[in-house]
Protein backbone atom coordinates (compact mmCIF):
# COMPACT_ATOMS: atom_id res chain seq x y z
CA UNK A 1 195.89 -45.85 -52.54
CA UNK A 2 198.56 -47.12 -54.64
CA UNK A 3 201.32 -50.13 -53.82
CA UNK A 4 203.45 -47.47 -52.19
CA UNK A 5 200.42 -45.97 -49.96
CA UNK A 6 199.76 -49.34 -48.63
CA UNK A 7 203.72 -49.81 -48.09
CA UNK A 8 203.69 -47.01 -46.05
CA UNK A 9 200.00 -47.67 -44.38
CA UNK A 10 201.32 -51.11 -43.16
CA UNK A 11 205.01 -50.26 -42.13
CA UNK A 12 203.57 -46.73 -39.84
CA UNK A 13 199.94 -48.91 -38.22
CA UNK A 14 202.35 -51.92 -37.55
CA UNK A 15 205.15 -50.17 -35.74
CA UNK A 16 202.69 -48.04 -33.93
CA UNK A 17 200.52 -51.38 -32.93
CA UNK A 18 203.46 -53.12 -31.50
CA UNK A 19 205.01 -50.05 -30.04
CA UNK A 20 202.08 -49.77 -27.78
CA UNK A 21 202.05 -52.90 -26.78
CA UNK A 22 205.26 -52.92 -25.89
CA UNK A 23 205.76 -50.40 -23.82
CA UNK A 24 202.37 -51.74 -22.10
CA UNK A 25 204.68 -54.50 -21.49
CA UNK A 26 208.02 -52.91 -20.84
CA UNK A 27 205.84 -51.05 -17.78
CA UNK A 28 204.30 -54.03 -16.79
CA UNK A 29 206.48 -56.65 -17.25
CA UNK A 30 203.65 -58.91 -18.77
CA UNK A 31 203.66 -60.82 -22.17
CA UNK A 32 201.50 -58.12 -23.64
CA UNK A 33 203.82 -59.27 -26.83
CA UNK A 34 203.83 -62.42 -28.26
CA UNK A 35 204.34 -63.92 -31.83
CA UNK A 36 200.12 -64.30 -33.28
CA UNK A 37 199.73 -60.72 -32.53
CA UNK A 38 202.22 -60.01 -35.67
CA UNK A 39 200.06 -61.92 -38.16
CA UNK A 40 196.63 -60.24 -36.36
CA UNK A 41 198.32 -57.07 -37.10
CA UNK A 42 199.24 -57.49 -40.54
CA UNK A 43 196.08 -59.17 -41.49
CA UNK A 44 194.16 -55.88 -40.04
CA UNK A 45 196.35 -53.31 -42.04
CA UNK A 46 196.59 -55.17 -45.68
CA UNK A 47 193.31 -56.54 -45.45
CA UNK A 48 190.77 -54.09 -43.45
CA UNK A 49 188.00 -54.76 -45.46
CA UNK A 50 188.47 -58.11 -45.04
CA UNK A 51 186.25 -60.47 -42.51
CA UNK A 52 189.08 -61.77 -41.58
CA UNK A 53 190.66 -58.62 -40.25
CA UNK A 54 187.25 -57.29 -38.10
CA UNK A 55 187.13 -56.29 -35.03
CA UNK A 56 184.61 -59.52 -34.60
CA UNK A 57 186.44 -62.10 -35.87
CA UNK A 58 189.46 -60.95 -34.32
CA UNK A 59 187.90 -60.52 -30.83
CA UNK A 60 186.41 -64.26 -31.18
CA UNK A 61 189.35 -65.82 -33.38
CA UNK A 62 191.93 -65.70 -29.70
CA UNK A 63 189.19 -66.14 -27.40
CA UNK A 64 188.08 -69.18 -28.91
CA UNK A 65 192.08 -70.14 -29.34
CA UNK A 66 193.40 -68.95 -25.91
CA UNK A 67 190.14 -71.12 -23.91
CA UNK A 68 190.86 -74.32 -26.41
CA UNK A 69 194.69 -74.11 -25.67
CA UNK A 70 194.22 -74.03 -21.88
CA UNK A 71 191.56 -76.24 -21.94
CA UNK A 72 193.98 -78.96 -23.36
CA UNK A 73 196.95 -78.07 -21.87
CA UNK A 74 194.87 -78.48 -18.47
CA UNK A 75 193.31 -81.55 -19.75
CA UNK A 76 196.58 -83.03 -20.54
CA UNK A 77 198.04 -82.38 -17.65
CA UNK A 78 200.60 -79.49 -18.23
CA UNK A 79 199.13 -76.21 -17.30
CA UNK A 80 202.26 -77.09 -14.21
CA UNK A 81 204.78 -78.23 -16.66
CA UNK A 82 207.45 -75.94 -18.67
CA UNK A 83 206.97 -75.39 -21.89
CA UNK A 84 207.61 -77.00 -24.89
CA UNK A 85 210.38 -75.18 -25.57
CA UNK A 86 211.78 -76.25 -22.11
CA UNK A 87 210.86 -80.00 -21.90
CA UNK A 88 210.65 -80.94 -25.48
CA UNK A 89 207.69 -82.60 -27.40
CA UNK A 90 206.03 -85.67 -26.05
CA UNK A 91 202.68 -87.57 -26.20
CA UNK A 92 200.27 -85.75 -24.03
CA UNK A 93 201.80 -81.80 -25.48
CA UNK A 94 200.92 -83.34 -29.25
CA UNK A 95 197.32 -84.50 -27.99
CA UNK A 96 197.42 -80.61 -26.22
CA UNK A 97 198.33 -79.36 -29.85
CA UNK A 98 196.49 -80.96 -32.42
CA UNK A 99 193.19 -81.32 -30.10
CA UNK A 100 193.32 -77.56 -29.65
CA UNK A 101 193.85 -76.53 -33.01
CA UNK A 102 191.41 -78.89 -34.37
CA UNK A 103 188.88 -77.92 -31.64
CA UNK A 104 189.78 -74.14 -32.67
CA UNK A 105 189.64 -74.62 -36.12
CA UNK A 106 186.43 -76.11 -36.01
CA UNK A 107 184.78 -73.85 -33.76
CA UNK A 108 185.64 -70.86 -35.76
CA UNK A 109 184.22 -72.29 -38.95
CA UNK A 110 180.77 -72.82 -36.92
CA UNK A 111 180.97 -68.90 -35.43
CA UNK A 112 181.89 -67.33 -39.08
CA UNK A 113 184.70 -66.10 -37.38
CA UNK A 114 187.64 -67.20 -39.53
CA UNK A 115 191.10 -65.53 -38.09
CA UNK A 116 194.03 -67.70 -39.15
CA UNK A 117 196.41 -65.86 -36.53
CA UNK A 118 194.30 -67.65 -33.88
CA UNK A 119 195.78 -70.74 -35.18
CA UNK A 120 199.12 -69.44 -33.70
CA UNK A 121 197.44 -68.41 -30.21
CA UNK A 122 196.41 -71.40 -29.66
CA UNK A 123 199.78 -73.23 -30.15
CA UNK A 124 200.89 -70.63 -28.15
CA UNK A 125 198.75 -71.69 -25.03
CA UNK A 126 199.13 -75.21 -25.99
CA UNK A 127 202.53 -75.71 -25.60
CA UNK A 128 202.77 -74.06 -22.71
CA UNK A 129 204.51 -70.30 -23.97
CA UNK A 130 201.48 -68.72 -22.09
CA UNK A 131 199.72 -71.08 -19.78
CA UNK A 132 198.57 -68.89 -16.26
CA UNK A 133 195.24 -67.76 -16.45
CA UNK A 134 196.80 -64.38 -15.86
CA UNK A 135 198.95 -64.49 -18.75
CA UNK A 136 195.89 -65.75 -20.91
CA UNK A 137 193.90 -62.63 -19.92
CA UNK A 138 196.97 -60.46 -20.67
CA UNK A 139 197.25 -62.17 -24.14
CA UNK A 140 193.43 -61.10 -24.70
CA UNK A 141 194.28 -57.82 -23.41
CA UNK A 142 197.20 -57.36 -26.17
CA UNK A 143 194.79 -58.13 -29.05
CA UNK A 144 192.43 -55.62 -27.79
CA UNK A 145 194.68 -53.09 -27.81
CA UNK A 146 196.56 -53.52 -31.11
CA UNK A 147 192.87 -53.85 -32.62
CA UNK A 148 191.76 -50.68 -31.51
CA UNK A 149 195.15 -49.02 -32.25
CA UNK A 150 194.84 -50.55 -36.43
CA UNK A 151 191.23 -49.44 -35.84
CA UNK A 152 192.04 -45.94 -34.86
CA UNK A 153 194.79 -45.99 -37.45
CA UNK A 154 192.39 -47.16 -40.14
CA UNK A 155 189.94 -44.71 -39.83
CA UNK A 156 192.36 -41.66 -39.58
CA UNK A 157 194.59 -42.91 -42.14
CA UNK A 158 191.52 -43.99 -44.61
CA UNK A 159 191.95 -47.48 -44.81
CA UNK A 160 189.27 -48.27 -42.07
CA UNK A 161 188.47 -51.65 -40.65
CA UNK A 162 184.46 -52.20 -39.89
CA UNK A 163 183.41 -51.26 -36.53
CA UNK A 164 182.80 -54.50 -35.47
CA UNK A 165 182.10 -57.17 -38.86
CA UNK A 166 182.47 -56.67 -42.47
CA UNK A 167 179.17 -56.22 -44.37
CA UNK A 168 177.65 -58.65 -45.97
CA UNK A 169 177.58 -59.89 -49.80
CA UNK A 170 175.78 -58.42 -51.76
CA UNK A 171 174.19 -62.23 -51.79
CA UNK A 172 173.33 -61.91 -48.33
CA UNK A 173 176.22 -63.88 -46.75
CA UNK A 174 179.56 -62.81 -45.46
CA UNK A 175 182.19 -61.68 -48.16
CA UNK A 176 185.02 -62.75 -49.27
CA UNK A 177 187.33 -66.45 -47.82
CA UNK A 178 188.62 -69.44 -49.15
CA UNK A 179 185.52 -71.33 -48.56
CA UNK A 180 182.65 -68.94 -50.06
CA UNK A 181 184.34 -68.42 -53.41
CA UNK A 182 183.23 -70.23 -56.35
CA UNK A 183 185.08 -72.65 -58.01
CA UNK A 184 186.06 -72.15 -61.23
């Protein structure tokens, strides 16, 4: 598929992605939209092949993100407080920020399951644009479904995504990222 195909491939499986979700949203009146989902989305449809973009390291990528950012912004004591946004940037939200990034960051790196849109989610959570349990569930929801719809896309459209993780090297370890390429 040339430069053009793939033009095409990403404009039609991202509109279609985020059309879903929101009208999942538009009926019921949830944050079934919210900005990491773009980045998950884009990742999936240039990159399909890519770890990265599977279904696994997707899946794990927000979990990991949406439980660190609630666990922080619980831990420093604003899952009750508006959001940043609202209330502006103080001591405990940049503890709730940087510990749940780092903590996400990290974690990811020990699972395999690099997914730099999680990085988003869990600034998201963090400082405090999504912060009910609810709304955390809904988020997880959201990246379920636009998965499965750049899934379904993929594999009717011939530009599939692994069922669940990329296969491995032919080394034996996972392909491709920044930190299994040589250096040259």
């Amino acid at each position: 598929m040339g430069r053009a195909g793939r033009s095409a491939h990403a404009f039609v499986g991202g509109a279609l992605a985020v059309v879903l979700a929101g009208l999942v949203a538009l009926v019921t009146h949830q944050p079934w939209l919210f900005p990491s989902l773009g980045p998950a989305v884009m990742l999936q449809l240039e990159k399909p092949e890519s770890p990265e973009s599977s279904p696994r390291n997707t899946f794990i990528g927000h979990a990991v993100a949406l439980l660190a950012g609630y666990l922080f912004l619980v831990t420093c004591g604003l899952a009750d407080k508006p959001s940043a946004l609202q209330e502006g940037v103080n001591g405990p939200r940049i503890v709730a920020v940087a510990g749940s990034l780092a903590v996400t960051a990290s974690v990811l790196v020990l699972l395999m399951a690099s997914h730099a849109p999680a990085g988003a989610t869990t600034l998201i959570v963090s400082l405090g644009l999504l912060r009910t349990p609810t709304q955390l569930l809904i988020a997880g929801g959201a990246v379920v479904l636009v998965t499965v719809v750049d899934w379904l896309y993929g594999r009717v459209s011939d530009r599939p995504m692994p069922l669940w993780a990329a296969p491995p090297s032919p080394e034996g370890g996972p392909r491709g990222g920044p930190d299994r390429r040589p250096v040259g």
